[in-house]
N, C-alpha and C. Protein backbone atom coordinates (compact mmCIF):
# COMPACT_ATOMS: atom_id res chain seq x y z
N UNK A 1 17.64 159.05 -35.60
CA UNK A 1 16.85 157.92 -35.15
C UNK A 1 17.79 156.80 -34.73
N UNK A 2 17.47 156.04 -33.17
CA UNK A 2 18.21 155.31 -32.92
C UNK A 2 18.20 154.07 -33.44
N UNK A 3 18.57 152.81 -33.67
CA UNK A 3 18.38 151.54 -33.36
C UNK A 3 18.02 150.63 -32.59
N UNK A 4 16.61 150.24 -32.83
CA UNK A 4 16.21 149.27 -31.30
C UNK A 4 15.74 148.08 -31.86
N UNK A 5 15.60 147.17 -30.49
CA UNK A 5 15.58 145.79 -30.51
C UNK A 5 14.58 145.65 -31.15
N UNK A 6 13.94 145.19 -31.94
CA UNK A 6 13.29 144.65 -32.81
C UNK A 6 12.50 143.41 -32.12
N UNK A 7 11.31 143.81 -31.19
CA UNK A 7 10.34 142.97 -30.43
C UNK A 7 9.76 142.07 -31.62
N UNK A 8 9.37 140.76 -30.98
CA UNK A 8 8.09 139.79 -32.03
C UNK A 8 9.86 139.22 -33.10
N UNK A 9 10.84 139.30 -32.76
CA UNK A 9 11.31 139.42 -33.98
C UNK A 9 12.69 138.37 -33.71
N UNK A 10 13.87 137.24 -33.90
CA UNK A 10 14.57 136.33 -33.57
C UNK A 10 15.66 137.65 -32.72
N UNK A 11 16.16 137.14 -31.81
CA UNK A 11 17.04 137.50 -30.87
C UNK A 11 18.65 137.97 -31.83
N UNK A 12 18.86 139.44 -32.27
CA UNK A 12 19.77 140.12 -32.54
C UNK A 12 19.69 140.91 -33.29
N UNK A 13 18.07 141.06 -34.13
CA UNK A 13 17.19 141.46 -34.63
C UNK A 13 16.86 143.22 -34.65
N UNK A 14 17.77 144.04 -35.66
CA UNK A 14 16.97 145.68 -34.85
C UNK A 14 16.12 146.37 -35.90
N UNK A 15 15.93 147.34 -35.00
CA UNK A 15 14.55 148.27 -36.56
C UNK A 15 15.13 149.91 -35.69
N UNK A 16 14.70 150.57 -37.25
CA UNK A 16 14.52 151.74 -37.34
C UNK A 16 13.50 152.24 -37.85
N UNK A 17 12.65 152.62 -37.28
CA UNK A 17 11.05 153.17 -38.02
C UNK A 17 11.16 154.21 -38.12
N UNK A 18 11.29 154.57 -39.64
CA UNK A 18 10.98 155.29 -40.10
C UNK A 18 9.80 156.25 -40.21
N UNK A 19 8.68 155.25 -40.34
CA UNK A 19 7.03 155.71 -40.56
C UNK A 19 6.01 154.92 -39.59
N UNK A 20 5.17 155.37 -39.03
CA UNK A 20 4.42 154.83 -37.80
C UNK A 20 3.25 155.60 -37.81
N UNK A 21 2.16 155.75 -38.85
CA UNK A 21 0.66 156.39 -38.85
C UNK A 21 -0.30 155.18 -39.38
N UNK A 22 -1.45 155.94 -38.52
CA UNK A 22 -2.50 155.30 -39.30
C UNK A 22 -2.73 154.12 -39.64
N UNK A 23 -2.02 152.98 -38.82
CA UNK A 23 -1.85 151.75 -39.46
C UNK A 23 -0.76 151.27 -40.48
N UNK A 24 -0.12 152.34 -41.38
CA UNK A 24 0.91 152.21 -42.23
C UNK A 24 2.30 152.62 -41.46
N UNK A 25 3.33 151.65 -41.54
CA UNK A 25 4.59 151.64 -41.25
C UNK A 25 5.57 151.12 -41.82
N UNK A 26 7.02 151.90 -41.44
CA UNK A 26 8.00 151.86 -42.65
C UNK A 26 9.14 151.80 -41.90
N UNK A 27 9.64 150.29 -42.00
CA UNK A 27 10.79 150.50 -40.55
C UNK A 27 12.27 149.83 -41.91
N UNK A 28 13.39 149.55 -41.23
CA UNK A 28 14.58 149.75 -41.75
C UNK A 28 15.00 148.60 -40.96
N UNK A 29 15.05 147.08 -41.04
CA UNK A 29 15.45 145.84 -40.43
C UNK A 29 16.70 145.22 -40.56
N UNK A 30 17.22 145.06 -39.90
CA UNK A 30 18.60 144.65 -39.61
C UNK A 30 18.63 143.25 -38.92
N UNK A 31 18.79 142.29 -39.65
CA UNK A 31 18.30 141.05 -39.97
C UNK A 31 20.17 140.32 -39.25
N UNK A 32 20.32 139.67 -38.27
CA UNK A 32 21.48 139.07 -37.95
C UNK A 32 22.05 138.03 -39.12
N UNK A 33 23.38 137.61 -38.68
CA UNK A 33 23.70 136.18 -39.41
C UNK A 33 23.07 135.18 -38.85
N UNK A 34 22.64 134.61 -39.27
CA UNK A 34 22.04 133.51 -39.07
C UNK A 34 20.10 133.69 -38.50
N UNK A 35 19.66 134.71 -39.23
CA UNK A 35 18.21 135.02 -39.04
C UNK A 35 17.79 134.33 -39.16
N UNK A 36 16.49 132.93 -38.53
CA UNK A 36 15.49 132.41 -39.06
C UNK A 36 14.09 132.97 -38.41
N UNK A 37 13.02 133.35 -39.41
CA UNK A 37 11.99 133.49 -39.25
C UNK A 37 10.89 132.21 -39.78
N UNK A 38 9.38 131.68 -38.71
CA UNK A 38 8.55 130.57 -39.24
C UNK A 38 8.01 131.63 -40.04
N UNK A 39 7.08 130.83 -40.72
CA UNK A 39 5.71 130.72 -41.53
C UNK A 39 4.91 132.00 -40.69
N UNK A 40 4.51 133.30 -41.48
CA UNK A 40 3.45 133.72 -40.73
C UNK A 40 2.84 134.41 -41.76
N UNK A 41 1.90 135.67 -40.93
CA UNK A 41 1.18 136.45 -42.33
C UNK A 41 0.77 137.78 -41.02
N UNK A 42 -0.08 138.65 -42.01
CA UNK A 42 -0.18 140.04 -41.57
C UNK A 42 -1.86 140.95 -41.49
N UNK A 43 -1.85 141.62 -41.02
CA UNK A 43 -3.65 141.93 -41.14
C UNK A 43 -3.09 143.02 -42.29
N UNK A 44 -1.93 143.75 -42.88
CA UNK A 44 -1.73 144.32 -43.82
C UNK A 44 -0.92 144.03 -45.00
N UNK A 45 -0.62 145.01 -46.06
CA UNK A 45 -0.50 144.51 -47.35
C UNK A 45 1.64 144.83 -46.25
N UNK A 46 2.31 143.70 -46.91
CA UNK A 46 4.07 143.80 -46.61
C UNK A 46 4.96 143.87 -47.88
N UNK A 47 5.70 145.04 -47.94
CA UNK A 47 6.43 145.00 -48.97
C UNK A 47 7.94 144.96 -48.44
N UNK A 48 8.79 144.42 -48.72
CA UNK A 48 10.11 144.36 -48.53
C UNK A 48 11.02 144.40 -49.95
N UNK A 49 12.34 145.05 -49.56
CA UNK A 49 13.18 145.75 -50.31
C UNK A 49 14.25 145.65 -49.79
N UNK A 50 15.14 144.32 -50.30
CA UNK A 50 16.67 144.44 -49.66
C UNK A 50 17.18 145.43 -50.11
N UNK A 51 18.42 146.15 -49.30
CA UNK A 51 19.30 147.11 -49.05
C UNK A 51 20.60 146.65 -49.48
N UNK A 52 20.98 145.48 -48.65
CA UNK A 52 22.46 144.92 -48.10
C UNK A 52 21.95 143.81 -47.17
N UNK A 53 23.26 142.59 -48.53
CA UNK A 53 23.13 141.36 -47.68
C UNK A 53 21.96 140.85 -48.54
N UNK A 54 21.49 139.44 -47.91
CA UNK A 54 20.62 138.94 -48.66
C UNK A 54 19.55 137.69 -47.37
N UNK A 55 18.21 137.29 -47.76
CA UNK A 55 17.79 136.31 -47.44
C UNK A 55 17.25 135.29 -47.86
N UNK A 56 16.79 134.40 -47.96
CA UNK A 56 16.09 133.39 -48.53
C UNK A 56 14.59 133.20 -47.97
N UNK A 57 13.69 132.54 -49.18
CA UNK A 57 12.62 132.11 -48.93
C UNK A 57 12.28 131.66 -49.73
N UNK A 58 11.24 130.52 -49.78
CA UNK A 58 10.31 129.63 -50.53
C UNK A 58 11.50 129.33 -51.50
N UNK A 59 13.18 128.66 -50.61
CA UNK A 59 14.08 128.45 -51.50
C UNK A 59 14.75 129.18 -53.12
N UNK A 60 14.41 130.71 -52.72
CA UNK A 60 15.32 131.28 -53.75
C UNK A 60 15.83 132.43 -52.68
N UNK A 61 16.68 132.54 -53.26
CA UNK A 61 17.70 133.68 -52.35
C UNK A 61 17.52 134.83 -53.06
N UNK A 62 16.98 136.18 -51.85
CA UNK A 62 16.89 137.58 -52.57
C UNK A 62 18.24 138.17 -51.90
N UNK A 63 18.33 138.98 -53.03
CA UNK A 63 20.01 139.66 -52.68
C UNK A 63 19.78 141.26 -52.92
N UNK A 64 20.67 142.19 -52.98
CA UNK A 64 20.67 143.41 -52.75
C UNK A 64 19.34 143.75 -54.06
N UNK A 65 18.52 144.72 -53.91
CA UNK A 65 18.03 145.20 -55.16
C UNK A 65 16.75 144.24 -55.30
N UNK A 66 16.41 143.17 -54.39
CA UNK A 66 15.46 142.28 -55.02
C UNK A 66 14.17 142.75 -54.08
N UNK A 67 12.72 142.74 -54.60
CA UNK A 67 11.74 143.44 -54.03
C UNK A 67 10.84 142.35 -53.31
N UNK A 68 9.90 142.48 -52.25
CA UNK A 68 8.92 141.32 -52.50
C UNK A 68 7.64 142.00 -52.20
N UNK A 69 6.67 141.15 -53.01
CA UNK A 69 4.78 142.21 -52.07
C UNK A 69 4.15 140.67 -51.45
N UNK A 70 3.99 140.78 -50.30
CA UNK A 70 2.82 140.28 -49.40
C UNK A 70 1.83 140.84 -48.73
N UNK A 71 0.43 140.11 -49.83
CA UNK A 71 -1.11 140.31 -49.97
C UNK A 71 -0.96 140.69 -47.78
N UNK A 72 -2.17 141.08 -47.61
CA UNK A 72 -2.97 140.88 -46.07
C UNK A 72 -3.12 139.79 -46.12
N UNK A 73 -2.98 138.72 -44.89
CA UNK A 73 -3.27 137.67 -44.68
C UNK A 73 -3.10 136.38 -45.49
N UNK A 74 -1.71 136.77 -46.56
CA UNK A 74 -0.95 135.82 -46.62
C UNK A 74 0.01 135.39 -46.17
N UNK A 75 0.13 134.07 -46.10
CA UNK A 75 1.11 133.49 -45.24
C UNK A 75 2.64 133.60 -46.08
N UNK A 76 3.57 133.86 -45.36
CA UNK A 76 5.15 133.75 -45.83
C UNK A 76 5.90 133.49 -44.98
N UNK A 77 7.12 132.83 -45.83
CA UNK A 77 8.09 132.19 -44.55
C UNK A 77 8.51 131.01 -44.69
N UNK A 78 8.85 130.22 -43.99
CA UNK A 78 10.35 130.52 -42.93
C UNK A 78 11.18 130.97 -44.27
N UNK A 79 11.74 132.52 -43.21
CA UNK A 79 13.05 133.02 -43.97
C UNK A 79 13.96 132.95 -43.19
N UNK A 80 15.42 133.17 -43.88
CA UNK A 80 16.46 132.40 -43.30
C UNK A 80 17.45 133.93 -43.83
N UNK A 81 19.14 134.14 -43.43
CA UNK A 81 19.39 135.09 -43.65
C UNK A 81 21.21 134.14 -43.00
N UNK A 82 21.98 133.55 -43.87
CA UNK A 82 23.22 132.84 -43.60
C UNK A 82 23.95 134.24 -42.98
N UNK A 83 23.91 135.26 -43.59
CA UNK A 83 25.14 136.34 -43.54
C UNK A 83 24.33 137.90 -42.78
N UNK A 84 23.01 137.75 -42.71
CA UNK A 84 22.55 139.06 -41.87
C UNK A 84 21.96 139.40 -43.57
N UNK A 85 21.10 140.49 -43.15
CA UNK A 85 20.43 141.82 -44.15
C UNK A 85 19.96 142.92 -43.57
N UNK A 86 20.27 143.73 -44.72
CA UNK A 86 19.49 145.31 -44.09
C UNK A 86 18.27 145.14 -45.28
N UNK A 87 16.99 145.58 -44.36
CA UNK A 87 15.88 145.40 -45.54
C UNK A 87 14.52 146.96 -45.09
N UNK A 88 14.05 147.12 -45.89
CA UNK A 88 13.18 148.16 -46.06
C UNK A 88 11.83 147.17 -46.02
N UNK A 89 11.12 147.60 -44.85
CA UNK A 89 9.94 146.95 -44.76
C UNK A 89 8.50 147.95 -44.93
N UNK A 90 7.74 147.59 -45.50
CA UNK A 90 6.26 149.06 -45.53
C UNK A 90 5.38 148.06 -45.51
N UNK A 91 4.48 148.15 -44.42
CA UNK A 91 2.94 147.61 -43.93
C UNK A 91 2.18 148.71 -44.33
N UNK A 92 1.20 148.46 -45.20
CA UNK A 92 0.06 149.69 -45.49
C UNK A 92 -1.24 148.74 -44.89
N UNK A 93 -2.64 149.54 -44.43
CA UNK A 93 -3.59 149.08 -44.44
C UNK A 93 -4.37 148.98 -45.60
N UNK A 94 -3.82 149.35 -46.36
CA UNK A 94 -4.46 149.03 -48.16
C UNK A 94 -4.11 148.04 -49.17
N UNK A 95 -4.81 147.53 -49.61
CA UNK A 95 -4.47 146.44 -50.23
C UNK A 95 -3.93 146.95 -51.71
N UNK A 96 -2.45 146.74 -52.12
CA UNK A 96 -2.46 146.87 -53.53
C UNK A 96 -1.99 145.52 -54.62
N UNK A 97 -2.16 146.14 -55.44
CA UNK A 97 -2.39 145.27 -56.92
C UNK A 97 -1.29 145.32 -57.81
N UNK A 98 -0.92 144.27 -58.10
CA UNK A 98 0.31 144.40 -58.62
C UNK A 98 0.43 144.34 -59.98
């Protein structure tokens, strides 16, 4: 699987999708130095899973190993990324419970 530009997404930005059914997807993000993302939200449930590297949000910094769950149609953001990240992203159309 190649590496591609990462559309909707700040300029240096790539993905590897992994998973692409049914509404559920599982891509592999490669987050530049100096990433900033605004404030947004999702029509599905977002889980992220740094790899390598680290980013920030709502002023705490996640680093290798740190997980996050975002509900459907909650808002998250602006994230920021000083040094780049590799992160594991999964959109399900199901809502889970933590």
């Amino acid at each position: 699987m190649n590496w591609e530009k990462a559309e909707n997404y700040p300029a240096g930005t790539f993905k590897k999708t992994l998973r692409d059914e049914e509404g559920a997807k599982t891509i592999l993000l490669r987050l530049p130095a100096g990433f900033s993302m605004e404030l947004h939200s999702h029509i599905t449930t977002e889980q992220t899973f740094v790899l390598k590297g680290a980013f920030t949000y709502n002023n705490t910094t996640y680093h290798e190993g740190s997980y996050q769950i975002f509900h459907a149609h909650e808002d998250h953001g602006p994230f920021y990324s000083k040094e780049g990240a590799l992160v594991l992203v999964i959109w399900d159309p199901y809502q889970i419970t933590e």
